[in-house]
PDB file of N, CA and C in Angstrom:
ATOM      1  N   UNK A   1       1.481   4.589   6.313  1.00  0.00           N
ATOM      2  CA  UNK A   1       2.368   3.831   7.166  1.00  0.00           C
ATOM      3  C   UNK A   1       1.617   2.617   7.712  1.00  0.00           C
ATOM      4  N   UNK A   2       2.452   1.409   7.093  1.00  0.00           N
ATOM      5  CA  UNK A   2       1.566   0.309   7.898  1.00  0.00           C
ATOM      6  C   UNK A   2       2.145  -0.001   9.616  1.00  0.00           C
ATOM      7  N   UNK A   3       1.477  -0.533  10.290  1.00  0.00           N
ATOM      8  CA  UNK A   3       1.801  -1.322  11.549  1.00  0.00           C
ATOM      9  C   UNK A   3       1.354  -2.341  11.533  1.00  0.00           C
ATOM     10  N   UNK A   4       1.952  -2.797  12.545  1.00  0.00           N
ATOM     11  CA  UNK A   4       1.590  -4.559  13.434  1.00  0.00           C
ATOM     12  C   UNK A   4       0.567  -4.537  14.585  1.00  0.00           C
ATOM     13  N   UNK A   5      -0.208  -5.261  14.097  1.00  0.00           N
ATOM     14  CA  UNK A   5      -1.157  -5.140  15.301  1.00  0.00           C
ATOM     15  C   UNK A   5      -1.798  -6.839  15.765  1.00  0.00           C
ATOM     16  N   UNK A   6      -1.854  -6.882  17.005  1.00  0.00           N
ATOM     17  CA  UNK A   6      -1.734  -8.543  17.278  1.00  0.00           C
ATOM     18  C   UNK A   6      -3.976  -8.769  17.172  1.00  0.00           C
ATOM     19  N   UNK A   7      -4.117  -9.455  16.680  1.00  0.00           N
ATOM     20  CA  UNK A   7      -5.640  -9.824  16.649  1.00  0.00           C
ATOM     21  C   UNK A   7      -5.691 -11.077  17.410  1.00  0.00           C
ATOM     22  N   UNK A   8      -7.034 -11.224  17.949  1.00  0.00           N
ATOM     23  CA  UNK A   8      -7.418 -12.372  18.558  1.00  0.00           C
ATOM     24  C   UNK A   8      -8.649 -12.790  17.635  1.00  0.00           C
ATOM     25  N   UNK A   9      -8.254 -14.252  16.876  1.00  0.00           N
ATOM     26  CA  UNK A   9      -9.362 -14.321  16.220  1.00  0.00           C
ATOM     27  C   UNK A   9      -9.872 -15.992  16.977  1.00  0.00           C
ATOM     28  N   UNK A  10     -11.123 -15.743  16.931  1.00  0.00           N
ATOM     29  CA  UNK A  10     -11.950 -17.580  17.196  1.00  0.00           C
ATOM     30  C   UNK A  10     -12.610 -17.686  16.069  1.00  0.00           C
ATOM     31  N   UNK A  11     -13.115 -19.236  16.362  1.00  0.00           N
ATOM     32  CA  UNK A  11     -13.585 -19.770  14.718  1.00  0.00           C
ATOM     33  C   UNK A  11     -15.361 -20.204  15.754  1.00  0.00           C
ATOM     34  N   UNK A  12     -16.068 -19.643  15.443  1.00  0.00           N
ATOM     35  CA  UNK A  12     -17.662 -19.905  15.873  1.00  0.00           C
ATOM     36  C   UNK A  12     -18.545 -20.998  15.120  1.00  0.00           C
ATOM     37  N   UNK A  13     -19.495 -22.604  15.636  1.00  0.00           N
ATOM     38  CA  UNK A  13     -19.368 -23.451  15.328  1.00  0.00           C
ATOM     39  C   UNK A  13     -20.015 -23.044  13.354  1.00  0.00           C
ATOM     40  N   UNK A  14     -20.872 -21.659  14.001  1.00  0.00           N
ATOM     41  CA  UNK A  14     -21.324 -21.060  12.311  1.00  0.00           C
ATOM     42  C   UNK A  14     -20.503 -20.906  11.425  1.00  0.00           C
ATOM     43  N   UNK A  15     -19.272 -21.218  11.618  1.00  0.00           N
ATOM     44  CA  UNK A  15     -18.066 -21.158  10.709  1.00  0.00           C
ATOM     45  C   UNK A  15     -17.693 -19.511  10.508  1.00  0.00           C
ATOM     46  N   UNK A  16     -17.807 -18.482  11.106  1.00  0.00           N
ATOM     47  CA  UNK A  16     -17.692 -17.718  11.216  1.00  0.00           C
ATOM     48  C   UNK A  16     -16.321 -17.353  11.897  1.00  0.00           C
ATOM     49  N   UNK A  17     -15.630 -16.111  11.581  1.00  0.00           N
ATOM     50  CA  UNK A  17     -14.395 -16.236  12.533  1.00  0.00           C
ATOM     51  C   UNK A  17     -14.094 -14.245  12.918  1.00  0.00           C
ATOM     52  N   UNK A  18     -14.528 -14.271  14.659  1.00  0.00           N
ATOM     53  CA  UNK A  18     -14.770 -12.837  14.700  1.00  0.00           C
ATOM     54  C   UNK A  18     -13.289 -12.965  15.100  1.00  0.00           C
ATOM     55  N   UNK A  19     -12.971 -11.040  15.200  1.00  0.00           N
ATOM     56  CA  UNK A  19     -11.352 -10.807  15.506  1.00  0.00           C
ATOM     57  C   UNK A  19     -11.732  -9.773  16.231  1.00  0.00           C
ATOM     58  N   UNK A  20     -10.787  -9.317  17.239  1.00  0.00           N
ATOM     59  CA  UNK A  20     -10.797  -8.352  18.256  1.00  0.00           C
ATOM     60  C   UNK A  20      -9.514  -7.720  18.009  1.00  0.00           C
ATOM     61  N   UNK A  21      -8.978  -6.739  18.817  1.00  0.00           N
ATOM     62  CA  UNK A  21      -7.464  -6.725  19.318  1.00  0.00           C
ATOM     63  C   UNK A  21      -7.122  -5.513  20.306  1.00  0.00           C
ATOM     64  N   UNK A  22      -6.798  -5.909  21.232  1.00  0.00           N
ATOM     65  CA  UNK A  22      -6.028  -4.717  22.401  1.00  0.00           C
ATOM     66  C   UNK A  22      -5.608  -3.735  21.808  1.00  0.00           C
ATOM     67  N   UNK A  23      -5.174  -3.537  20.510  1.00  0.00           N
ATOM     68  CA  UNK A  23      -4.015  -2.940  19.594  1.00  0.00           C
ATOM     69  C   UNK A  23      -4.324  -1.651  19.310  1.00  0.00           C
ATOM     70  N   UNK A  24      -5.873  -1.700  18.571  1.00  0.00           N
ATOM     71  CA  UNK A  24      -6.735  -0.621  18.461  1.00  0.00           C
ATOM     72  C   UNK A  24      -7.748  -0.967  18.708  1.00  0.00           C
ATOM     73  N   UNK A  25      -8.206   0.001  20.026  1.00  0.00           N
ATOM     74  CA  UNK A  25      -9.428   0.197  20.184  1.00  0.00           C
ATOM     75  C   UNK A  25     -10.615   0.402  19.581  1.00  0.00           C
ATOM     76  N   UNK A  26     -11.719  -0.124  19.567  1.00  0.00           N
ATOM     77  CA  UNK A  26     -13.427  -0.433  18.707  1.00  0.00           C
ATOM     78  C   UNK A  26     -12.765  -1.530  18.024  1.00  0.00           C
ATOM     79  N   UNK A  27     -11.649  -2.143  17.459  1.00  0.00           N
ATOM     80  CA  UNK A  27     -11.428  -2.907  16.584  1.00  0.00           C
ATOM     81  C   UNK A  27     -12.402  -4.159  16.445  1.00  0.00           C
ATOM     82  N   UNK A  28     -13.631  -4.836  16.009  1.00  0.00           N
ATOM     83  CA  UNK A  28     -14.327  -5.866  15.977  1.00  0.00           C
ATOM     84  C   UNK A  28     -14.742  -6.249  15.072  1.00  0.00           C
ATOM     85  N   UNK A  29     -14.412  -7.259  14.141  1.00  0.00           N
ATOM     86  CA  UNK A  29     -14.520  -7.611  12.959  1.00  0.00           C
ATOM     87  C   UNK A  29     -14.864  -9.360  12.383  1.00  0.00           C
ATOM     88  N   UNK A  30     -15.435  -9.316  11.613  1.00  0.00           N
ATOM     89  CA  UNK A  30     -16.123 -10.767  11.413  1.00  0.00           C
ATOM     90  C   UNK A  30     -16.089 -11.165   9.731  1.00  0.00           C
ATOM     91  N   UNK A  31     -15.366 -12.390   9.607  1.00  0.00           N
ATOM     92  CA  UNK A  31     -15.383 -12.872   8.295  1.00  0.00           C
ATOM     93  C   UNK A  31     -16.100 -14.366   8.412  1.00  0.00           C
ATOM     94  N   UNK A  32     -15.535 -14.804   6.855  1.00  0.00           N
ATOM     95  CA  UNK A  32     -16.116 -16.402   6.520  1.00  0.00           C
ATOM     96  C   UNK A  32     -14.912 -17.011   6.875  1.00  0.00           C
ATOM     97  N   UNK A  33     -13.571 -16.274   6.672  1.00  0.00           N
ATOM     98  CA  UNK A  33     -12.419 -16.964   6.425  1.00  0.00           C
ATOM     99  C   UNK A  33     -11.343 -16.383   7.576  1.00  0.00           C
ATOM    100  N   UNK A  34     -10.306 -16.998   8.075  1.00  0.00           N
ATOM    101  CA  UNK A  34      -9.348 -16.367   8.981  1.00  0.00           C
ATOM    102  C   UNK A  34      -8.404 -14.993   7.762  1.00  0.00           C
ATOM    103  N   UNK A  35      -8.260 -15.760   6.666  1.00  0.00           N
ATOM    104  CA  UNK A  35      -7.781 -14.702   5.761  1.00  0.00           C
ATOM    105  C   UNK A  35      -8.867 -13.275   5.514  1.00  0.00           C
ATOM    106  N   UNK A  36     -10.287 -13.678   5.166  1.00  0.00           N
ATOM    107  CA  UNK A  36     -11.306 -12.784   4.991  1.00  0.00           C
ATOM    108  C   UNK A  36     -11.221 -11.689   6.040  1.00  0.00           C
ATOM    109  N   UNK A  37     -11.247 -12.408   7.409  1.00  0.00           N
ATOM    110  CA  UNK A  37     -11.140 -11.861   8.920  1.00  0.00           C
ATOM    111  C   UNK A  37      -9.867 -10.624   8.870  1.00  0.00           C
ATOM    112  N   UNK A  38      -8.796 -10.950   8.857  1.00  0.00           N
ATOM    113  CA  UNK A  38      -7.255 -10.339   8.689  1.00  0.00           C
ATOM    114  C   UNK A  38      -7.857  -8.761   7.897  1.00  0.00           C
ATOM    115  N   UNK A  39      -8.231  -9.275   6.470  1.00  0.00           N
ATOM    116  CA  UNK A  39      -8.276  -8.387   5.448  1.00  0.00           C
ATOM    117  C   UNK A  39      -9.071  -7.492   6.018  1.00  0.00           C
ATOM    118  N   UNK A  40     -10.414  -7.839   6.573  1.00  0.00           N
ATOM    119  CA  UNK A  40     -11.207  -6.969   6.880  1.00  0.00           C
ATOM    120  C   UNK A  40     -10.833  -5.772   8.006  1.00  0.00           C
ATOM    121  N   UNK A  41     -10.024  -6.479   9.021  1.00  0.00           N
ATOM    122  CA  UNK A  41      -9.505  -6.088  10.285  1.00  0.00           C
ATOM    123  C   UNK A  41      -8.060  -4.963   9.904  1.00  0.00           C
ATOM    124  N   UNK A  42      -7.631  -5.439   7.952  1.00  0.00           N
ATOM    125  CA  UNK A  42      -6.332  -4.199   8.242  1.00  0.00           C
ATOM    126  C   UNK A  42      -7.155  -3.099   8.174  1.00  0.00           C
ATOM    127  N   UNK A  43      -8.109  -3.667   6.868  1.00  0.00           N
ATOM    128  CA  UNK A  43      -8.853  -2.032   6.417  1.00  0.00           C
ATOM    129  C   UNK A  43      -9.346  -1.067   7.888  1.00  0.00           C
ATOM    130  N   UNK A  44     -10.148  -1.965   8.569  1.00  0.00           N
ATOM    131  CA  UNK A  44     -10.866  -1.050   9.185  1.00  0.00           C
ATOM    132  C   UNK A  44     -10.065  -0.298  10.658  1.00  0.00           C
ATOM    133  N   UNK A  45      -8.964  -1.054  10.842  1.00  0.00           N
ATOM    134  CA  UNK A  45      -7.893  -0.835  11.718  1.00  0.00           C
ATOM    135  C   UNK A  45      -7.375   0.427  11.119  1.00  0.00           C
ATOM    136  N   UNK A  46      -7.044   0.630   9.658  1.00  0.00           N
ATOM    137  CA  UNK A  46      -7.030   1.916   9.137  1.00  0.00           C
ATOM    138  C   UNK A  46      -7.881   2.894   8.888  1.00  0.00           C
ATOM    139  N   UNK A  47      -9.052   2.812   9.019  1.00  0.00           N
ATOM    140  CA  UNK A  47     -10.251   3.751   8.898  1.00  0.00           C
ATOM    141  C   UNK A  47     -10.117   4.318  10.578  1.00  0.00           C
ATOM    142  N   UNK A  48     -10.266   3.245  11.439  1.00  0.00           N
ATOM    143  CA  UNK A  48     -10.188   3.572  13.164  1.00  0.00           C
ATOM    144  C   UNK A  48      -9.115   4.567  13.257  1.00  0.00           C
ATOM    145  N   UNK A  49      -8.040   4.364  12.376  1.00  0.00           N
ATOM    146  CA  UNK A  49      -6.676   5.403  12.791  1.00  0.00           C
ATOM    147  C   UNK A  49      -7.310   6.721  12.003  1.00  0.00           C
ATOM    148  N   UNK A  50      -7.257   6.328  11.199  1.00  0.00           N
ATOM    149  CA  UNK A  50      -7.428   7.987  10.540  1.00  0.00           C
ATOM    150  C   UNK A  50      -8.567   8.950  11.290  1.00  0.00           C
ATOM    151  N   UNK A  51      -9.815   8.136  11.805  1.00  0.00           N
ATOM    152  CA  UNK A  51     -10.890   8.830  12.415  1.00  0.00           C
ATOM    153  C   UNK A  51     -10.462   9.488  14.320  1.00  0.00           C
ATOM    154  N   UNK A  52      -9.731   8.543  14.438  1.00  0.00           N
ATOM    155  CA  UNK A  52      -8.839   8.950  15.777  1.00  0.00           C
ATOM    156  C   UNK A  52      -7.858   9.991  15.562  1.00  0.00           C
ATOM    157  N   UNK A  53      -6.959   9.996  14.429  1.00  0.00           N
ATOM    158  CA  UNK A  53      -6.506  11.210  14.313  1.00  0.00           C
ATOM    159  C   UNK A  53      -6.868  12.519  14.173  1.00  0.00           C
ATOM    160  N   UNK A  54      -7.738  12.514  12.821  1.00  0.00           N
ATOM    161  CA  UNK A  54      -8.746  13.298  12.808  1.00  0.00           C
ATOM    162  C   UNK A  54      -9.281  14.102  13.870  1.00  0.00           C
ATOM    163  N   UNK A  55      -9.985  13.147  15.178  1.00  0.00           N
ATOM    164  CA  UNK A  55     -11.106  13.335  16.159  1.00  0.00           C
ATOM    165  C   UNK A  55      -9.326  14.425  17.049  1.00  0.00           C
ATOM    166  N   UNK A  56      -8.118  13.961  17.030  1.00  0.00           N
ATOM    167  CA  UNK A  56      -7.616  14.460  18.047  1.00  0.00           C
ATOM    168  C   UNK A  56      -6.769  15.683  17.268  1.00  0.00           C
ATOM    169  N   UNK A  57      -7.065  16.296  16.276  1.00  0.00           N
ATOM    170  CA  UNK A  57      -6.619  17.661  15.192  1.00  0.00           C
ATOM    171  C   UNK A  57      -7.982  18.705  16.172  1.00  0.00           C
ATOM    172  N   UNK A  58      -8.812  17.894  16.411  1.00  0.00           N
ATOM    173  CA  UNK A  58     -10.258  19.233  16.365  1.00  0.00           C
ATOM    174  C   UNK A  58      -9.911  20.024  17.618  1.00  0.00           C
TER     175      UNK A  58
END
């Protein structure tokens, strides 16, 4: 199941572009690209869910 989740991304003068988001918690993620950034941020936004679910089965 996908969701929507709102990111806050900035662009750093290293050309770097980190992302945060209120949405899910630990969420902190860093690309080359605002697209790179996104991609990186669904995956691991889905790894964060599954390990939170997981953590709340035990």
């Amino acid at each position: 199941m996908e969701k929507v989740i709102n990111l806050h991304i900035e662009r750093l003068p290293e050309g770097f572009h980190p992302a945060t988001s209120e949405d899910v918690r630990g969420l902190v993620v860093q690309g080359r690209t605002i697209t790179e950034t996104v991609e990186i941020a669904r995956d691991f936004a889905k790894k964060l869910t599954e390990i939170q679910c997981f953590l709340e089965r035990m």
